[in-house]
PDB file of N, CA and C in Angstrom:
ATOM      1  N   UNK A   1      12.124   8.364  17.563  1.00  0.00           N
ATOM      2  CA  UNK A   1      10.972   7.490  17.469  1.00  0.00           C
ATOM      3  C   UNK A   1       9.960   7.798  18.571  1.00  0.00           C
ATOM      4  N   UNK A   2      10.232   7.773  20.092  1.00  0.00           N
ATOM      5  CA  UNK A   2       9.543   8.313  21.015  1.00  0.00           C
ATOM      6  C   UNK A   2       8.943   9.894  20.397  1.00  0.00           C
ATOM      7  N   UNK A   3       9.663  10.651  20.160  1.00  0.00           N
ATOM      8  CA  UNK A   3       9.308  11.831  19.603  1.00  0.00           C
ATOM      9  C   UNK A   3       7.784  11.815  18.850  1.00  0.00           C
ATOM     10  N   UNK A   4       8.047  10.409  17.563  1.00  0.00           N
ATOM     11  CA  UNK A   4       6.882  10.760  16.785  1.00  0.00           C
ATOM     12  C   UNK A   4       5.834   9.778  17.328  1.00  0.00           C
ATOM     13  N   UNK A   5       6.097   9.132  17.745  1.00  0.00           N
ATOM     14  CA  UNK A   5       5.059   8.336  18.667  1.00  0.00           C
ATOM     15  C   UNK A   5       3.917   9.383  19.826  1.00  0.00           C
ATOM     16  N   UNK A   6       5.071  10.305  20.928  1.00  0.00           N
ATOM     17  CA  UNK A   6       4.150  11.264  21.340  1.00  0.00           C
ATOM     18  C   UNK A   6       3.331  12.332  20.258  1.00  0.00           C
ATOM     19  N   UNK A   7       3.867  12.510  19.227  1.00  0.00           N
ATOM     20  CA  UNK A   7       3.566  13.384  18.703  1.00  0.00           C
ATOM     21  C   UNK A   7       1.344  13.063  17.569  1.00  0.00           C
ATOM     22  N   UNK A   8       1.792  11.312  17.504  1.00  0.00           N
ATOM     23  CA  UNK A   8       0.483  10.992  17.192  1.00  0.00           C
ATOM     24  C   UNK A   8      -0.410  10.929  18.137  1.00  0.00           C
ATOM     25  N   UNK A   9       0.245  10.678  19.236  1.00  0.00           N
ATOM     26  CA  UNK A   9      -0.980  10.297  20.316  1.00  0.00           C
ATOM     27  C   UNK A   9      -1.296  11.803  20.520  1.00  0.00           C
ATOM     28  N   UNK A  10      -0.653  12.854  20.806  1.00  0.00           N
ATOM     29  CA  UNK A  10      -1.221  13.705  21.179  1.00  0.00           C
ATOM     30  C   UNK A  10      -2.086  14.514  19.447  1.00  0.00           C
ATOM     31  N   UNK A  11      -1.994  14.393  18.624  1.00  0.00           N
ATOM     32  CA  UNK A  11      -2.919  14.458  17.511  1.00  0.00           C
ATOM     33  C   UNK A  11      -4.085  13.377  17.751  1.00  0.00           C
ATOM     34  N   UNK A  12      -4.433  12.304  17.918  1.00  0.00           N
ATOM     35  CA  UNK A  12      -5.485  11.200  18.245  1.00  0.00           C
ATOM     36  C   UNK A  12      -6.002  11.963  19.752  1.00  0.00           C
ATOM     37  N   UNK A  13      -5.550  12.394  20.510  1.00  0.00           N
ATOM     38  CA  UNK A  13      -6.168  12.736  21.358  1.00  0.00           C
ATOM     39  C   UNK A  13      -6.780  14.403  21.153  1.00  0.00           C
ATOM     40  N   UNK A  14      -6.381  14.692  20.873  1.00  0.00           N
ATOM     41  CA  UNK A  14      -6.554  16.511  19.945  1.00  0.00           C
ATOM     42  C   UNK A  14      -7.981  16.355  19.084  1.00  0.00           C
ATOM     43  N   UNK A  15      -7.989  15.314  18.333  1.00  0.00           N
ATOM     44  CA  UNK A  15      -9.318  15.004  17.463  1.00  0.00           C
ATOM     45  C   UNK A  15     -10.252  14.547  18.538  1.00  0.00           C
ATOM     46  N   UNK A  16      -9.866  13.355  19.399  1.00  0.00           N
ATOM     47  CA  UNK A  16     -10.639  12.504  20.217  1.00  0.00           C
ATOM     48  C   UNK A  16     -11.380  13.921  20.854  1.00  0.00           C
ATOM     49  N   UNK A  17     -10.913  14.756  21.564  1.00  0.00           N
ATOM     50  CA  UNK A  17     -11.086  16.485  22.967  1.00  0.00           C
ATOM     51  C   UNK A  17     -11.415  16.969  21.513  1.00  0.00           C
ATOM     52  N   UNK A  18     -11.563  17.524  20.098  1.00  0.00           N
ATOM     53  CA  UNK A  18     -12.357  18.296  19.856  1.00  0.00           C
ATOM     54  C   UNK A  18     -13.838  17.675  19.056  1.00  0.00           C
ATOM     55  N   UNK A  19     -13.876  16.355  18.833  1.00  0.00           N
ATOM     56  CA  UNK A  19     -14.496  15.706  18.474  1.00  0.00           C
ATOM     57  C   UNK A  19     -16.250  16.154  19.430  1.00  0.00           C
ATOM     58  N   UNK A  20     -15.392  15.577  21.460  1.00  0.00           N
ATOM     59  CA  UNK A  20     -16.511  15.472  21.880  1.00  0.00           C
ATOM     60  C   UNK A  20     -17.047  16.989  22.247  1.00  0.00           C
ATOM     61  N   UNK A  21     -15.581  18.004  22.170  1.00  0.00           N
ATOM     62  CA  UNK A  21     -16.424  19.754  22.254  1.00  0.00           C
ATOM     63  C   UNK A  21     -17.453  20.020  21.157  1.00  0.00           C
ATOM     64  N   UNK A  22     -17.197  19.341  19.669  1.00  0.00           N
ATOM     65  CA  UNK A  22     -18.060  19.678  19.005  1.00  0.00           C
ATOM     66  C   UNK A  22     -19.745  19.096  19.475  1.00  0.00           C
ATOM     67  N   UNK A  23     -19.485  17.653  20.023  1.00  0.00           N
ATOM     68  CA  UNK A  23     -20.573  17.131  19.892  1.00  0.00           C
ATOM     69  C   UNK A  23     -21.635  17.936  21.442  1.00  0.00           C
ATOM     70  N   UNK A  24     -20.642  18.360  22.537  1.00  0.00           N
ATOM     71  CA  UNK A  24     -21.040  18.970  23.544  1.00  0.00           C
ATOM     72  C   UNK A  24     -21.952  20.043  23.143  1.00  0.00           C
ATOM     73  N   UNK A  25     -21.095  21.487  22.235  1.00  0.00           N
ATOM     74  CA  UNK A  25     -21.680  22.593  21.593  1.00  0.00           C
ATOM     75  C   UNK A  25     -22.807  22.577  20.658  1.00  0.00           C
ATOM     76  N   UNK A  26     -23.305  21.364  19.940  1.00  0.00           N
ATOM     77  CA  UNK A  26     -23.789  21.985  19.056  1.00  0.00           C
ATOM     78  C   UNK A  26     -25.357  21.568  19.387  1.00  0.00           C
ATOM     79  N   UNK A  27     -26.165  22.119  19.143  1.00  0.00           N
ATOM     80  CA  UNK A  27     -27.906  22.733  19.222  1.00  0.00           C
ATOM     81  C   UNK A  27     -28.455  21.589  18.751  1.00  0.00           C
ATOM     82  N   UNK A  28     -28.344  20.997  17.650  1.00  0.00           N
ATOM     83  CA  UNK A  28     -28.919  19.668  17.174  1.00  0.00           C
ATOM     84  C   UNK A  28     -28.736  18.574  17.133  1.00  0.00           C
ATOM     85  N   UNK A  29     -28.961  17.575  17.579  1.00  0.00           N
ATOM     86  CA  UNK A  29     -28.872  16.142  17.895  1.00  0.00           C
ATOM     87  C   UNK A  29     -28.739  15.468  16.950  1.00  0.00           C
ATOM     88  N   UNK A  30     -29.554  15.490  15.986  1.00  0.00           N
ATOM     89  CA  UNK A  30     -29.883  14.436  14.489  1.00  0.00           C
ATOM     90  C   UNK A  30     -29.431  15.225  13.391  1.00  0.00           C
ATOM     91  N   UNK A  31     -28.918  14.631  12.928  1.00  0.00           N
ATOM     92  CA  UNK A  31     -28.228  15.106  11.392  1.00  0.00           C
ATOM     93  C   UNK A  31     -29.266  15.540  10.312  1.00  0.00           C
ATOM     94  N   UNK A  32     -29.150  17.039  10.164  1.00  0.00           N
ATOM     95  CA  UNK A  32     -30.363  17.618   9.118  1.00  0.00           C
ATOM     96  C   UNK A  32     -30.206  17.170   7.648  1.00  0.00           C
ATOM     97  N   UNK A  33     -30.441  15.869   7.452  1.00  0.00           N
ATOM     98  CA  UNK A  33     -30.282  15.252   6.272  1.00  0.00           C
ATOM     99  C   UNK A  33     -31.250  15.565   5.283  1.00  0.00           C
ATOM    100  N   UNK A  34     -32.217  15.403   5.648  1.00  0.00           N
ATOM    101  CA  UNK A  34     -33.651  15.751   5.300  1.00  0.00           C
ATOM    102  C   UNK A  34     -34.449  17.336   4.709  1.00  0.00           C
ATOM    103  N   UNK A  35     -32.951  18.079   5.470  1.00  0.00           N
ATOM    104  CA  UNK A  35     -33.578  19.637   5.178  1.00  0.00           C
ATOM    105  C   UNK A  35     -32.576  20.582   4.705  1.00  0.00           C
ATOM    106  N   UNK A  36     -33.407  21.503   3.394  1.00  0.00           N
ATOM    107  CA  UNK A  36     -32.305  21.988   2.626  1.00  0.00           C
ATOM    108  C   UNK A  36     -31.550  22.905   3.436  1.00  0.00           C
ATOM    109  N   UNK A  37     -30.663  23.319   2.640  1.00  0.00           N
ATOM    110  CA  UNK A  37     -29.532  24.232   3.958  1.00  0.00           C
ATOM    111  C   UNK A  37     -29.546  25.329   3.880  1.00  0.00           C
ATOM    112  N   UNK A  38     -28.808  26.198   3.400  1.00  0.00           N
ATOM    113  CA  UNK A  38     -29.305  27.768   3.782  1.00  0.00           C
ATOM    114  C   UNK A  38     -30.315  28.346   2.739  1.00  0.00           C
ATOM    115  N   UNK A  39     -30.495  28.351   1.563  1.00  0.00           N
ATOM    116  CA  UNK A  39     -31.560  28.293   0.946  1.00  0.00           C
ATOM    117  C   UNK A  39     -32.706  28.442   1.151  1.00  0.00           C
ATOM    118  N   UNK A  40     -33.449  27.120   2.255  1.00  0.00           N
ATOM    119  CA  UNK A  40     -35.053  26.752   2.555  1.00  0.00           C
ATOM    120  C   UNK A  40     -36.085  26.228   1.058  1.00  0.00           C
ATOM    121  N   UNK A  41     -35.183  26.215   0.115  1.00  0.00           N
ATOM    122  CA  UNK A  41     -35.560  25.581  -1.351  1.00  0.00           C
ATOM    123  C   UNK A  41     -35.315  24.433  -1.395  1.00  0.00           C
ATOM    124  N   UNK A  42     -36.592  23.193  -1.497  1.00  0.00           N
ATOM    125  CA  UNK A  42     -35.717  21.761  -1.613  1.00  0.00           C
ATOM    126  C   UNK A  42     -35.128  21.661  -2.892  1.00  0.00           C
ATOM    127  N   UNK A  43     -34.899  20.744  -2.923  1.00  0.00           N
ATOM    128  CA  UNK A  43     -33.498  20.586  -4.368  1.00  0.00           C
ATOM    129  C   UNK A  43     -34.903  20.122  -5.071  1.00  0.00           C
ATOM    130  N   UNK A  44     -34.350  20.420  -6.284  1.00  0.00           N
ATOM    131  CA  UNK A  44     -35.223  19.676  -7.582  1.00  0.00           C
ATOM    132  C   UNK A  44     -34.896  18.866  -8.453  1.00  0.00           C
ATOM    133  N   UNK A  45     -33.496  18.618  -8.112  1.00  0.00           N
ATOM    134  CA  UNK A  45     -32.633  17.506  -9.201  1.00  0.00           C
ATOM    135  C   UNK A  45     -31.559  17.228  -7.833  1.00  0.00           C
ATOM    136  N   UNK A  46     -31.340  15.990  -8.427  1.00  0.00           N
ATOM    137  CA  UNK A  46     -30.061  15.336  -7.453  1.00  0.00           C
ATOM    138  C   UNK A  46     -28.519  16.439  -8.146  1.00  0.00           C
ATOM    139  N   UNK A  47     -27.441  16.330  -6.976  1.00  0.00           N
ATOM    140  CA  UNK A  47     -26.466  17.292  -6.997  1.00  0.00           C
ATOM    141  C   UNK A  47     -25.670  16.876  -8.297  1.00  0.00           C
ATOM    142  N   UNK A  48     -25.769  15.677  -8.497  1.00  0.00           N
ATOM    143  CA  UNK A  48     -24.709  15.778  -9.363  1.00  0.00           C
ATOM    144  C   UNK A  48     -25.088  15.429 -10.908  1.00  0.00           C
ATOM    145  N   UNK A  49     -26.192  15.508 -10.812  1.00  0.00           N
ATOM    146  CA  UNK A  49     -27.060  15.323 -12.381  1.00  0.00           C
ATOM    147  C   UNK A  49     -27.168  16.806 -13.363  1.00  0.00           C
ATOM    148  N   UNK A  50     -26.634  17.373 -12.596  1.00  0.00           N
ATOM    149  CA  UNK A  50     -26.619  18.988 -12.794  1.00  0.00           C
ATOM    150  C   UNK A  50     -25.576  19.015 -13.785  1.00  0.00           C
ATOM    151  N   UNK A  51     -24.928  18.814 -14.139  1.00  0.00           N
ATOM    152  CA  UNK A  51     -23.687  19.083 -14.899  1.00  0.00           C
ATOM    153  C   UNK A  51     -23.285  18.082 -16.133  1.00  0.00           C
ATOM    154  N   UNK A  52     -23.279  18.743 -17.113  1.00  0.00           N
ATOM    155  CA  UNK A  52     -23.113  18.310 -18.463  1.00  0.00           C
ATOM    156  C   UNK A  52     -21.786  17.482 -18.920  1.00  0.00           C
ATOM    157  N   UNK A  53     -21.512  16.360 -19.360  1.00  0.00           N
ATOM    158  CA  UNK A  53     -20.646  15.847 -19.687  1.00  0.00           C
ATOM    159  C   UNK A  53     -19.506  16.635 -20.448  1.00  0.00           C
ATOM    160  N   UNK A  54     -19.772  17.842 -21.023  1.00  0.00           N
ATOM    161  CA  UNK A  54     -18.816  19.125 -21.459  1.00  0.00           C
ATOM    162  C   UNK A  54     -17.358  19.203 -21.249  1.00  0.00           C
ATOM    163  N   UNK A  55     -18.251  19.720 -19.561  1.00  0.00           N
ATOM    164  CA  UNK A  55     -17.415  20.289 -18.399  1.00  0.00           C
ATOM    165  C   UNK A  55     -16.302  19.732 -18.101  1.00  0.00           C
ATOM    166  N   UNK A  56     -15.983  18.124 -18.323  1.00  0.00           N
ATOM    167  CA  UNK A  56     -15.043  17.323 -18.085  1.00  0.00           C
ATOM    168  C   UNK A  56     -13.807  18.211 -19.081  1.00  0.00           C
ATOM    169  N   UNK A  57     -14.151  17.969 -19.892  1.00  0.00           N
ATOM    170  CA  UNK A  57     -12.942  18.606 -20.838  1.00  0.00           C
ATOM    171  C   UNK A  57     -12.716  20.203 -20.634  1.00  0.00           C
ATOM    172  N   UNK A  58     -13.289  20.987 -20.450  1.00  0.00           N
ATOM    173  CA  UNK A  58     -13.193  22.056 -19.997  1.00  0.00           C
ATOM    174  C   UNK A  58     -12.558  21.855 -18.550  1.00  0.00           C
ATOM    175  N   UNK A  59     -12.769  21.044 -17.892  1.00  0.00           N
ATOM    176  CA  UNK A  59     -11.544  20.502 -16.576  1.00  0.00           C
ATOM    177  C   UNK A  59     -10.076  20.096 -17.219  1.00  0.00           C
ATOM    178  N   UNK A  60     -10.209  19.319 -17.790  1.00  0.00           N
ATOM    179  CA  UNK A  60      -9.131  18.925 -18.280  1.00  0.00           C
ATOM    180  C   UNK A  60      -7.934  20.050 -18.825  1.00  0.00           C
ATOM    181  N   UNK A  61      -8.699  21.074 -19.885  1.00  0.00           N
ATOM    182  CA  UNK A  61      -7.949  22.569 -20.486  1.00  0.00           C
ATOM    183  C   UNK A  61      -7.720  22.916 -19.174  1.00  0.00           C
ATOM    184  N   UNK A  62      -8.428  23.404 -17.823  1.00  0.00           N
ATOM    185  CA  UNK A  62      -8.391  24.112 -16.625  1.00  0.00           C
ATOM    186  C   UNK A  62      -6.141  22.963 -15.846  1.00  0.00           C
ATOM    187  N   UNK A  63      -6.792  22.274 -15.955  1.00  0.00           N
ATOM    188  CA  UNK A  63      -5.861  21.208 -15.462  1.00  0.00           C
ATOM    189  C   UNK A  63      -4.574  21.415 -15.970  1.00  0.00           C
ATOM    190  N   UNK A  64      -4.723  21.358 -17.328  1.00  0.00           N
ATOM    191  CA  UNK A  64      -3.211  20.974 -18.262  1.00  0.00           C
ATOM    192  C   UNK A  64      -2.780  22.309 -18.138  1.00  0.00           C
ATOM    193  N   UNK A  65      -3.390  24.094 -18.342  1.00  0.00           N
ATOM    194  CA  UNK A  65      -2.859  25.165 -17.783  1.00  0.00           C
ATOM    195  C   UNK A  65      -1.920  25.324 -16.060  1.00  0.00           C
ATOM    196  N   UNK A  66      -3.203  24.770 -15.200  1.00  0.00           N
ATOM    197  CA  UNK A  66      -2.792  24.606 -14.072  1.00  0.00           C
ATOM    198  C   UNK A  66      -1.668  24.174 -13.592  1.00  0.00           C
ATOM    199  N   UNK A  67      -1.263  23.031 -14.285  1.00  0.00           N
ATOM    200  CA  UNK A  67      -0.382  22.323 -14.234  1.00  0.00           C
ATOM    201  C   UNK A  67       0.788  22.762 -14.775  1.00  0.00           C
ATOM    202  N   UNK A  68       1.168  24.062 -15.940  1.00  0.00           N
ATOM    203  CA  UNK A  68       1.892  24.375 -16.417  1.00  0.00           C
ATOM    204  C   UNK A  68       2.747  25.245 -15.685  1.00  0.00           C
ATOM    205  N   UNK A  69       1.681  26.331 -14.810  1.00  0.00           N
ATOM    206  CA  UNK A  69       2.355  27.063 -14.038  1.00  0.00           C
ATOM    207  C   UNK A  69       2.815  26.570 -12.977  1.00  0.00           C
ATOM    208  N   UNK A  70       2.102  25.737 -12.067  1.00  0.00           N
ATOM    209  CA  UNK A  70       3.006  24.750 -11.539  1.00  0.00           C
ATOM    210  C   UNK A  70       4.179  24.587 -11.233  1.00  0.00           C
ATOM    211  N   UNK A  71       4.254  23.802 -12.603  1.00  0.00           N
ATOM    212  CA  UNK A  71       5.606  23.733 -12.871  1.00  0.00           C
ATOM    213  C   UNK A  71       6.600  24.068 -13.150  1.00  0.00           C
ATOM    214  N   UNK A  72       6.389  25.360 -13.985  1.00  0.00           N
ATOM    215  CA  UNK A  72       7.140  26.052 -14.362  1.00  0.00           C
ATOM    216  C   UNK A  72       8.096  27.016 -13.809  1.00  0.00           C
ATOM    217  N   UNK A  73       7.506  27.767 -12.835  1.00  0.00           N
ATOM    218  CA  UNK A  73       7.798  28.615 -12.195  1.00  0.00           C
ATOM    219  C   UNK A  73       9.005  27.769 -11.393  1.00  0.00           C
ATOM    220  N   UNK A  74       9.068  26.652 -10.693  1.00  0.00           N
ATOM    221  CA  UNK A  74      10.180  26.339  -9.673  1.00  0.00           C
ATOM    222  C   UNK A  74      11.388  25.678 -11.113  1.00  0.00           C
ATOM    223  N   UNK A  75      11.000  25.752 -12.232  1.00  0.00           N
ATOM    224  CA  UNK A  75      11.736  25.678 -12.923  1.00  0.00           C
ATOM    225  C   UNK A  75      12.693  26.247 -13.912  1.00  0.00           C
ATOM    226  N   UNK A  76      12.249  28.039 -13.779  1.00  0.00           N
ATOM    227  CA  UNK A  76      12.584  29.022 -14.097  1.00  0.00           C
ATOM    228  C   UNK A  76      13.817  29.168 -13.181  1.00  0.00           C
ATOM    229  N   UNK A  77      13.305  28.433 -11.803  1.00  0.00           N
ATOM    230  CA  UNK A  77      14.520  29.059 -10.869  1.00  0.00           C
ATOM    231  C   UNK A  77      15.841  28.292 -10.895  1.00  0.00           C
ATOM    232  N   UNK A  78      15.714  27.348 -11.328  1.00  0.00           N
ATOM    233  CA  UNK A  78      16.657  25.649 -11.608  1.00  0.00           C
ATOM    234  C   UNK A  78      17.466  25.487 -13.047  1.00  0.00           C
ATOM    235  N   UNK A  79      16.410  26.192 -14.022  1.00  0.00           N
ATOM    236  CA  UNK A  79      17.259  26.198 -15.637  1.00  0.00           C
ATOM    237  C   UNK A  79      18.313  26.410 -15.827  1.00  0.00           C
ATOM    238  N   UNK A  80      18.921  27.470 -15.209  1.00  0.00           N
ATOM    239  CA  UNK A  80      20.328  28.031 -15.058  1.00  0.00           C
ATOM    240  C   UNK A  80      21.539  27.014 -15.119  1.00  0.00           C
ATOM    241  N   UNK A  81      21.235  26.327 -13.485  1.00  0.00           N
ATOM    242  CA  UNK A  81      21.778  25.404 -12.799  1.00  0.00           C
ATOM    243  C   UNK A  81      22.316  23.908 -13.782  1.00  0.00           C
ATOM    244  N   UNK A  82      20.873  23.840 -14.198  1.00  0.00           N
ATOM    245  CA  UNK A  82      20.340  21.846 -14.727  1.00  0.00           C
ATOM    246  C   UNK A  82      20.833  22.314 -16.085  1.00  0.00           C
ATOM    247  N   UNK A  83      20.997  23.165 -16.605  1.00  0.00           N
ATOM    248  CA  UNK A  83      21.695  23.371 -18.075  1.00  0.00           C
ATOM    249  C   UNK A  83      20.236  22.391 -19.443  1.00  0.00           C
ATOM    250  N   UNK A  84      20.624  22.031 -20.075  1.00  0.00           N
ATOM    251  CA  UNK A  84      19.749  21.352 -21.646  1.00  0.00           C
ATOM    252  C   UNK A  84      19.263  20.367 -21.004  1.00  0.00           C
ATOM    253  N   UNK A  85      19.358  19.518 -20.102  1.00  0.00           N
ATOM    254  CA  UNK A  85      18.488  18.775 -19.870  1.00  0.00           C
ATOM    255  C   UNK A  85      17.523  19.030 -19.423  1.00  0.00           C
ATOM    256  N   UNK A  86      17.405  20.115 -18.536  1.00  0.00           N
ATOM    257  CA  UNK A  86      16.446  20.922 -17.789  1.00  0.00           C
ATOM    258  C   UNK A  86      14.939  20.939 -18.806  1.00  0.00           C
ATOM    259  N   UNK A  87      15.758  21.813 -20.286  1.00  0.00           N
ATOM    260  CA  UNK A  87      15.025  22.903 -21.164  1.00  0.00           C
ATOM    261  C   UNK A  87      14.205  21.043 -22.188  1.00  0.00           C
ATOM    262  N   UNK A  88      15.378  19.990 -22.185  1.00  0.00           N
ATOM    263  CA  UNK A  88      14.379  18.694 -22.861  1.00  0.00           C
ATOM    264  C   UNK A  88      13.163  18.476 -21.882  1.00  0.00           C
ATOM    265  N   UNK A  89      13.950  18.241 -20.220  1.00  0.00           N
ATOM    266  CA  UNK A  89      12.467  17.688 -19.533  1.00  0.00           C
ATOM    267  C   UNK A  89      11.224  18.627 -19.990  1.00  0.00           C
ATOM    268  N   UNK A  90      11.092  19.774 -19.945  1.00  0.00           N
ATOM    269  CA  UNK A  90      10.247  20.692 -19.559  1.00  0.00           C
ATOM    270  C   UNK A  90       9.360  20.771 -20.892  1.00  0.00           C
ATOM    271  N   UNK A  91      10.389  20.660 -22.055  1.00  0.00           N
ATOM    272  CA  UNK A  91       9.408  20.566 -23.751  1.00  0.00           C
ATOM    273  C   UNK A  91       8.732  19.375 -23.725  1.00  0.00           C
ATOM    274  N   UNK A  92       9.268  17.847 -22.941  1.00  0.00           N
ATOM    275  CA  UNK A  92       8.595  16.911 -22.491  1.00  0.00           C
ATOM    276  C   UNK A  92       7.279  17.119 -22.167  1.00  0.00           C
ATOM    277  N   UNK A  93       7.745  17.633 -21.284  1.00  0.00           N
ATOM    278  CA  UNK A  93       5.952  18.163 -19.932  1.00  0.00           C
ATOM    279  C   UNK A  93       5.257  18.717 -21.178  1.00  0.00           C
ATOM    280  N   UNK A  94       5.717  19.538 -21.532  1.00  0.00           N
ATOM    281  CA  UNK A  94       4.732  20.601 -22.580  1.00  0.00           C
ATOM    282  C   UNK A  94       3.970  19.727 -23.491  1.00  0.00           C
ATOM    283  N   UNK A  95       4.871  19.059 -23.775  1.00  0.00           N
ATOM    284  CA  UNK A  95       4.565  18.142 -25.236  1.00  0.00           C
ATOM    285  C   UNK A  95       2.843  17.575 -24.783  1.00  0.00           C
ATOM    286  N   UNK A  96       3.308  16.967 -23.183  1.00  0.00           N
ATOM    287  CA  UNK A  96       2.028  15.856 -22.718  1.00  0.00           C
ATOM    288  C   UNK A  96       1.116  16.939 -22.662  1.00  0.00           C
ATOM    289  N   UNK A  97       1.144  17.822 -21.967  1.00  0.00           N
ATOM    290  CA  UNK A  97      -0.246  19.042 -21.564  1.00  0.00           C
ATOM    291  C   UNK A  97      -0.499  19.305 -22.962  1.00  0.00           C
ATOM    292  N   UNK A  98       0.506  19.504 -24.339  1.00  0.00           N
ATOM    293  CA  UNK A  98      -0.195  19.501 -25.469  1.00  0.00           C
ATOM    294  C   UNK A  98      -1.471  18.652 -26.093  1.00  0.00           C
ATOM    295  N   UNK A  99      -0.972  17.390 -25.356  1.00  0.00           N
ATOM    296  CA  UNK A  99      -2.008  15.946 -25.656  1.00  0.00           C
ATOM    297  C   UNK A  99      -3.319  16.588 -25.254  1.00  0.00           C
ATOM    298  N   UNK A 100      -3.211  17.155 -24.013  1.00  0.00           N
ATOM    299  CA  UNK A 100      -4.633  17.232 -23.350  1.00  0.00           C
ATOM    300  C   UNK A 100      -5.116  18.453 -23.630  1.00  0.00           C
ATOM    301  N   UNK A 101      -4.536  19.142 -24.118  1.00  0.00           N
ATOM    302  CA  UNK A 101      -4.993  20.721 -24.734  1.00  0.00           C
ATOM    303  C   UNK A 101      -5.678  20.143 -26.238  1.00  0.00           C
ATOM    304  N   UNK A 102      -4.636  19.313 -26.934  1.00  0.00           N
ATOM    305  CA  UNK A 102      -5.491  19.051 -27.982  1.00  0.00           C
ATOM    306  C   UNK A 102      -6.900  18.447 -28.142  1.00  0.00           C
ATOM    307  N   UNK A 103      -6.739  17.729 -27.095  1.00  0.00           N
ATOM    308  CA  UNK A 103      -8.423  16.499 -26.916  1.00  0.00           C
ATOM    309  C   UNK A 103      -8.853  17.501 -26.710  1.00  0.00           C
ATOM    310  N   UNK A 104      -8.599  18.237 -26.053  1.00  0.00           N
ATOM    311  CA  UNK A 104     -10.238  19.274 -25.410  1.00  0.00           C
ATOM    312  C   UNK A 104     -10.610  20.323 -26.466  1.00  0.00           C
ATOM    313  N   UNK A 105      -9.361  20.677 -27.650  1.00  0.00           N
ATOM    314  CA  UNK A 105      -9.999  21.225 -28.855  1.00  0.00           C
ATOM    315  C   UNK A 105     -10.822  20.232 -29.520  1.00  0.00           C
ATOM    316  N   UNK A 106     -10.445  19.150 -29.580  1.00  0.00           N
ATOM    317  CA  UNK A 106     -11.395  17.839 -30.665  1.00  0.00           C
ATOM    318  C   UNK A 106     -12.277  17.345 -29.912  1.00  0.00           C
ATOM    319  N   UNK A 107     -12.408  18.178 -28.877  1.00  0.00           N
ATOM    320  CA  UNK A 107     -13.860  17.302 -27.830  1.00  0.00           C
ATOM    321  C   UNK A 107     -14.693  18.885 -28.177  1.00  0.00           C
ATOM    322  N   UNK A 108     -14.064  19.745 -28.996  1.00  0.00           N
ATOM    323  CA  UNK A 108     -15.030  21.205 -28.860  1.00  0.00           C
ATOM    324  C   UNK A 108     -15.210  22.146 -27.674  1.00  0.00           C
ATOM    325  N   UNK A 109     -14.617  21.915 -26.602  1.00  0.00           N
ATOM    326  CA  UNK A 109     -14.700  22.739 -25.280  1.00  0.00           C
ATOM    327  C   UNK A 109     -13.881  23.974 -25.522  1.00  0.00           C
ATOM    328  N   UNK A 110     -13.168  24.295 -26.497  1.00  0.00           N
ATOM    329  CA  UNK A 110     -12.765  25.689 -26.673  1.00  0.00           C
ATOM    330  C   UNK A 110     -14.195  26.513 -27.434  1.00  0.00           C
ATOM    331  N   UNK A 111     -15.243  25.711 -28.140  1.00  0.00           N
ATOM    332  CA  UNK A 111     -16.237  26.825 -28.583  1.00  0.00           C
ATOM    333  C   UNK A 111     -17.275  27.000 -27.700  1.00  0.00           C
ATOM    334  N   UNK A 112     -17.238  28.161 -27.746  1.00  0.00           N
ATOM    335  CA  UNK A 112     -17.995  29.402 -27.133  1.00  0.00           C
ATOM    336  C   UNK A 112     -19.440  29.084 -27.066  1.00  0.00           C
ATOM    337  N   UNK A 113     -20.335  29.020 -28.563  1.00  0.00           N
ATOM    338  CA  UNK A 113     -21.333  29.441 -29.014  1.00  0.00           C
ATOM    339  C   UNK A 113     -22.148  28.159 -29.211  1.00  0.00           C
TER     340      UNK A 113
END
């Protein structure tokens, strides 16, 4: 308990010592809120008006893949071991990422054109 007790304070103090090196080092005082950043182009649309309601589902396909390998892989290494229950959980998983593979065909984010 002493252990993790020193161990936060000296993290709280680690942030506290690089907190004020940053604020020591750096060239500008006021936060360049106001001015575009590496660019020198002001924005012409707010950041997040940019992006088409689409994209969500095209996240979603990105996701339910993502998620496959994931998982899979530390489960390739375990199948052996966990025997048929292993091979039900895993058609489980599949089954659900099927759910979300399918919406994103019936939301149209697989066409191209």
């Amino acid at each position: 308990m002493v252990a993790l007790l020193l161990l936060a304070a000296f993290v709280v103090v680690g942030m506290a010592g690089l907190y004020v090196v940053s604020s020591a080092v750096r060239s500008v005082r006021e936060p360049a809120v106001v001015l575009p950043y590496e660019s020198g182009l002001l924005p012409r649309q707010h950041a997040v008006s940019r992006y088409h309601a689409r994209w969500y589902a095209v996240t979603v396909l990105f996701l339910a893949f993502d998620m496959e390998m994931i998982f899979m892989y530390p489960w390739a290494v375990v199948v052996a071991d966990m025997g048929a229950q292993a091979v039900i959980e895993m058609f489980g998983f599949l089954a659900v990422l099927l759910v979300g593979v399918t919406y994103v065909w019936r939301e149209g984010a697989l066409r191209w054109t």
